[in-house]
N, C-alpha and C. Protein backbone atom coordinates (compact mmCIF):
# COMPACT_ATOMS: atom_id res chain seq x y z
N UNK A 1 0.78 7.37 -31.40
CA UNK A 1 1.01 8.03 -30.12
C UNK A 1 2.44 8.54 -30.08
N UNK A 2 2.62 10.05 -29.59
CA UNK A 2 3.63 10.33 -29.50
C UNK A 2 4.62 9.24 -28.23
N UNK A 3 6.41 9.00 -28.74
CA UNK A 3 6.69 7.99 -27.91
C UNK A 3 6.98 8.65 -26.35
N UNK A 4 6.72 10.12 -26.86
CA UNK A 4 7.41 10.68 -25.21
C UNK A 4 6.61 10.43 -23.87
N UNK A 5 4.92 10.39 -24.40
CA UNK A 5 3.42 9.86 -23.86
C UNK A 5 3.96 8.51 -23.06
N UNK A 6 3.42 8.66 -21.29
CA UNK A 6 3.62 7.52 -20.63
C UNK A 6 2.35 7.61 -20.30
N UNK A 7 2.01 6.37 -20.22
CA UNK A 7 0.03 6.12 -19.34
C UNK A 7 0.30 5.01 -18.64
N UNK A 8 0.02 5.58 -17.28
CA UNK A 8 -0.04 4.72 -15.94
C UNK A 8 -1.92 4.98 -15.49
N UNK A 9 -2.48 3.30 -15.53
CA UNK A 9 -3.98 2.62 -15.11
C UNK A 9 -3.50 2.65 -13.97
N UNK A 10 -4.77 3.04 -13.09
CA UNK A 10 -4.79 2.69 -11.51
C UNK A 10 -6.42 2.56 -11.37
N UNK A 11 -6.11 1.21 -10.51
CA UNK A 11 -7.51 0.34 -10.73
C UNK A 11 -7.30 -1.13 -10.01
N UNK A 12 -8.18 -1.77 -9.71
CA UNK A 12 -9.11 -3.03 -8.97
C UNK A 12 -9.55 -3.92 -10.67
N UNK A 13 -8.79 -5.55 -9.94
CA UNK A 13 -9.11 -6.24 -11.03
C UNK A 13 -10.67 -6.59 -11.56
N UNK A 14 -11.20 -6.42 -10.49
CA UNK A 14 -13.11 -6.90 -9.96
C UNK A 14 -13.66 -5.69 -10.65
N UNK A 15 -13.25 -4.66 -10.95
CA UNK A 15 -14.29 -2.81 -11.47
C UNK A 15 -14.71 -3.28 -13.16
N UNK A 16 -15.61 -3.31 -12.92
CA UNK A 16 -15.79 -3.62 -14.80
C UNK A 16 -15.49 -2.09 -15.23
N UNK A 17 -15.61 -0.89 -14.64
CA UNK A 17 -15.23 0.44 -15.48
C UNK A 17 -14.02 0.41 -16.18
N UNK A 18 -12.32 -0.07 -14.64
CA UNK A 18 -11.54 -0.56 -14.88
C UNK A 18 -11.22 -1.50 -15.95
N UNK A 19 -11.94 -2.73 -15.79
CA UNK A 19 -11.91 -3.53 -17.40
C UNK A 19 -12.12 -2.88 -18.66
N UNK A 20 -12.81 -1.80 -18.51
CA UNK A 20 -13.44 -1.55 -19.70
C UNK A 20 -11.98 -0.21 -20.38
N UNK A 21 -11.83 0.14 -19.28
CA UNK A 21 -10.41 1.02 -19.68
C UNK A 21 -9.41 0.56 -19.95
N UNK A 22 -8.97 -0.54 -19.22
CA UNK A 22 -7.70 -1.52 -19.53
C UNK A 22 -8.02 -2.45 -21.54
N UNK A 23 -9.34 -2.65 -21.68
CA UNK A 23 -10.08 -3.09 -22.84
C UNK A 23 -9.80 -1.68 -24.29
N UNK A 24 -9.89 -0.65 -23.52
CA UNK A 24 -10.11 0.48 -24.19
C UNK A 24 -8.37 0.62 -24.83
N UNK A 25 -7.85 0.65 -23.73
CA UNK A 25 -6.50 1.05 -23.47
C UNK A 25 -5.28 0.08 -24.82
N UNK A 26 -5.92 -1.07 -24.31
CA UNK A 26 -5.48 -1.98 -25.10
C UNK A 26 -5.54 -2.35 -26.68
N UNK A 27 -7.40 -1.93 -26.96
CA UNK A 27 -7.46 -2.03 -28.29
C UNK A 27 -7.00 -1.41 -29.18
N UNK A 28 -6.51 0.05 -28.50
CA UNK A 28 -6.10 1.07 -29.45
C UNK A 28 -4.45 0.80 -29.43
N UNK A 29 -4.11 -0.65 -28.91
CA UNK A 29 -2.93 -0.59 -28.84
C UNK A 29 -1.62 0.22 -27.83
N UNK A 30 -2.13 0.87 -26.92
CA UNK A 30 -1.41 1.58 -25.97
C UNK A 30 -0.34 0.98 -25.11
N UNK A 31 0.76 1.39 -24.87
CA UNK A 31 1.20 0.38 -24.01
C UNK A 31 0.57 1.02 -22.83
N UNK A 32 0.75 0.36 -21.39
CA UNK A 32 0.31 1.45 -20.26
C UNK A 32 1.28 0.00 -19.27
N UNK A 33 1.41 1.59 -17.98
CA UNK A 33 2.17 1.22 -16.65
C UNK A 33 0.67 0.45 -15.65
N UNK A 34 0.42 -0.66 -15.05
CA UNK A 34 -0.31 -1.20 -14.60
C UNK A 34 -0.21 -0.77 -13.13
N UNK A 35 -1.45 -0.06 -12.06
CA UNK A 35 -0.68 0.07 -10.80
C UNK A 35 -2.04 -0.35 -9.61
N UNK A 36 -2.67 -1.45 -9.55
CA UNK A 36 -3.28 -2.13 -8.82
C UNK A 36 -3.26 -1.82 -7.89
N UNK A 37 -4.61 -1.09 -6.84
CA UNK A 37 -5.12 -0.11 -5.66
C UNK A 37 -5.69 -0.68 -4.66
N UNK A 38 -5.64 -0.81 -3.86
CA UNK A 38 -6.28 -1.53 -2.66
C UNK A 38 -7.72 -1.44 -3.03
N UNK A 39 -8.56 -2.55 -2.69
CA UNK A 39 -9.77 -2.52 -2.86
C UNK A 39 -10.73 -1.46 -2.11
N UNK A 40 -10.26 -1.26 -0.76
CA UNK A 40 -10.95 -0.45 -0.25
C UNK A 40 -10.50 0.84 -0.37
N UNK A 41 -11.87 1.67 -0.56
CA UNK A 41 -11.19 2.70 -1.13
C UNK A 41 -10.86 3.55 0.01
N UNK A 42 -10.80 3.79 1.35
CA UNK A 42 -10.16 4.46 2.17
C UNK A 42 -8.28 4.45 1.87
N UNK A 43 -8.21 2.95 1.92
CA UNK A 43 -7.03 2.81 1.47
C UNK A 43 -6.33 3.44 0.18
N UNK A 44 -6.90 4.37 -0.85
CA UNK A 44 -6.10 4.45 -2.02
C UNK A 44 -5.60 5.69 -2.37
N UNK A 45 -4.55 5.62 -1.35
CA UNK A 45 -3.83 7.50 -1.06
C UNK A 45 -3.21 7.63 -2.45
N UNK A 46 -2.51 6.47 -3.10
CA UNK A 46 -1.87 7.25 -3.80
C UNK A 46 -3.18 7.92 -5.38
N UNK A 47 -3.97 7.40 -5.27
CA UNK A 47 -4.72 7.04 -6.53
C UNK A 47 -5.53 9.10 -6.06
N UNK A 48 -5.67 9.22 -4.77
CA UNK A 48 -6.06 10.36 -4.33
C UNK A 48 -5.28 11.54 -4.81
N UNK A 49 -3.21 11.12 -4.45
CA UNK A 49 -2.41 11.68 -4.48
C UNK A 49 -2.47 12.31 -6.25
N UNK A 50 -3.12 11.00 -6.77
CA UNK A 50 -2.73 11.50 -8.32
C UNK A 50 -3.90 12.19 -8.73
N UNK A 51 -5.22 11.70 -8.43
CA UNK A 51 -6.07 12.67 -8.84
C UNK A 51 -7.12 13.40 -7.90
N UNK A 52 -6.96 13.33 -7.01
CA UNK A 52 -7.98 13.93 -5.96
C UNK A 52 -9.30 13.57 -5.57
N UNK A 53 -9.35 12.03 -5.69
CA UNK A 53 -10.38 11.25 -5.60
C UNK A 53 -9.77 9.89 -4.92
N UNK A 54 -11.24 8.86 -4.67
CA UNK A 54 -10.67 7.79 -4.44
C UNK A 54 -11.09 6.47 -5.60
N UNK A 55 -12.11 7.06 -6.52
CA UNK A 55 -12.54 5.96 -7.25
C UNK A 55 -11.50 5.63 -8.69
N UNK A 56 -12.18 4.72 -9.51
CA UNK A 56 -10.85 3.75 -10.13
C UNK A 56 -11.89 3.74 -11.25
N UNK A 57 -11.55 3.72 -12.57
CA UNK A 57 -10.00 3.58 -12.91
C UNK A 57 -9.79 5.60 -13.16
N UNK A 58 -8.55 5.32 -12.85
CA UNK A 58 -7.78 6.97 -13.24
C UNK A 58 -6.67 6.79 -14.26
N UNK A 59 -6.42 7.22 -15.03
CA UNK A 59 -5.22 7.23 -16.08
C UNK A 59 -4.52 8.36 -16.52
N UNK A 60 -3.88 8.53 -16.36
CA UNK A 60 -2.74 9.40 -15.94
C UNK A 60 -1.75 8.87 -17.47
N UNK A 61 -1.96 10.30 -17.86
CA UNK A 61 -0.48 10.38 -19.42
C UNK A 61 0.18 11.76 -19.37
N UNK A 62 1.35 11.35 -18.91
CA UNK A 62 2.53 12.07 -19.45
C UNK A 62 2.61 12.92 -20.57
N UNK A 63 3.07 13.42 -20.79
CA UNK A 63 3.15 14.06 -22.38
C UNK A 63 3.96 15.21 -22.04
N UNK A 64 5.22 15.64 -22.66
CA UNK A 64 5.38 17.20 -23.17
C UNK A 64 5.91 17.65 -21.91
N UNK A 65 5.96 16.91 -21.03
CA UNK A 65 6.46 17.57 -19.83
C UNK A 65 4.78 17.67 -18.78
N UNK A 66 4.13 17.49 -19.21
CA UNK A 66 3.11 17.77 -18.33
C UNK A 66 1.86 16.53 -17.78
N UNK A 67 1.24 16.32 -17.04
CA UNK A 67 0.62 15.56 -16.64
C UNK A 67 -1.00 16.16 -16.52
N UNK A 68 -1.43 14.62 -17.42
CA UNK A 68 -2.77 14.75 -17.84
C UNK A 68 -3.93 13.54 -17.02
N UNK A 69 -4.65 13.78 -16.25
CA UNK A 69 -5.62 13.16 -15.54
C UNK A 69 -6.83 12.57 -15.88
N UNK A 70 -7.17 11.61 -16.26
CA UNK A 70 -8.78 10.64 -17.34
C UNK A 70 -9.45 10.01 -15.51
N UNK A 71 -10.55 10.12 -15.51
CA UNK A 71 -11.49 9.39 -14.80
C UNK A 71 -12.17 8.46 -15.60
N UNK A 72 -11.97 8.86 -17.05
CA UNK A 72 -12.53 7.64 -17.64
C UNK A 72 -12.07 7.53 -19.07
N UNK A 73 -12.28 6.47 -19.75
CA UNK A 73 -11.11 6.28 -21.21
C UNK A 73 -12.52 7.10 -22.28
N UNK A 74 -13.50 7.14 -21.67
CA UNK A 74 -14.19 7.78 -22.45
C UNK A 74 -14.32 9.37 -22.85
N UNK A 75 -13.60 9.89 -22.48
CA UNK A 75 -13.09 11.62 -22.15
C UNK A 75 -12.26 11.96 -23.75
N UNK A 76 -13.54 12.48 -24.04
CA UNK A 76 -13.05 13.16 -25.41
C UNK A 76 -11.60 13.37 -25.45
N UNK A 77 -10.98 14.11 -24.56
CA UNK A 77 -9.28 14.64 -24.74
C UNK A 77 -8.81 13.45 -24.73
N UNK A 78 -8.81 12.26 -23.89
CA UNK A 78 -7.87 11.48 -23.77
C UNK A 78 -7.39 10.63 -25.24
N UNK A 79 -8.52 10.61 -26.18
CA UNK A 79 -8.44 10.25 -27.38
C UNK A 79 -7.33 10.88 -28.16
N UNK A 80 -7.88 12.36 -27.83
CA UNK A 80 -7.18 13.36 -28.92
C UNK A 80 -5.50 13.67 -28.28
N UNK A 81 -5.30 13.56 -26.93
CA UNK A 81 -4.36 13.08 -26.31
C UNK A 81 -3.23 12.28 -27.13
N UNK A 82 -3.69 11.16 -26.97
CA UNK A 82 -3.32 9.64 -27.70
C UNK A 82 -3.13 9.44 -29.12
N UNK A 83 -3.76 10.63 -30.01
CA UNK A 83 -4.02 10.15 -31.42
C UNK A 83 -4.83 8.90 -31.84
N UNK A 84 -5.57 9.07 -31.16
CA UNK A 84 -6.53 7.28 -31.66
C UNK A 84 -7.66 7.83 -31.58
């Protein structure tokens, strides 16, 4: 992974999707910024702010100057993103 690449998880400890991204995130070795969302999802402005939704997990990478948006670790780009 390029080192300039930052990845900030936003997500609920209880979401198995969430687990499964933080699982994902991890195996490939990633570091990532952890940012834990109110359960209810009315409550999760900022998670809205970042991607225009309210559901979880969202992952968000930096790169190059620009900001890149995952609804899920399964998203072809986010791989090719990452180099993994």
């Amino acid at each position: 992974m390029d080192n300039k690449a930052t990845i900030t998880l936003y997500g609920v400890n209880w979401c198995p999707w969430v687990r499964r991204a933080k699982s994902w995130l991890e195996g490939n070795g990633l570091p990532y910024k952890w940012v834990q969302v109110p359960d209810a999802q009315w409550e999760r402005r900022e998670v809205v702010e970042v991607s225009g939704q309210m559901e979880v997990p969202v992952i968000v990478v930096e790169r190059d100057g620009k900001r890149h948006v995952f609804l899920e670790e399964t998203h072809p780009e986010l791989a090719t993103l990452l180099e993994v």
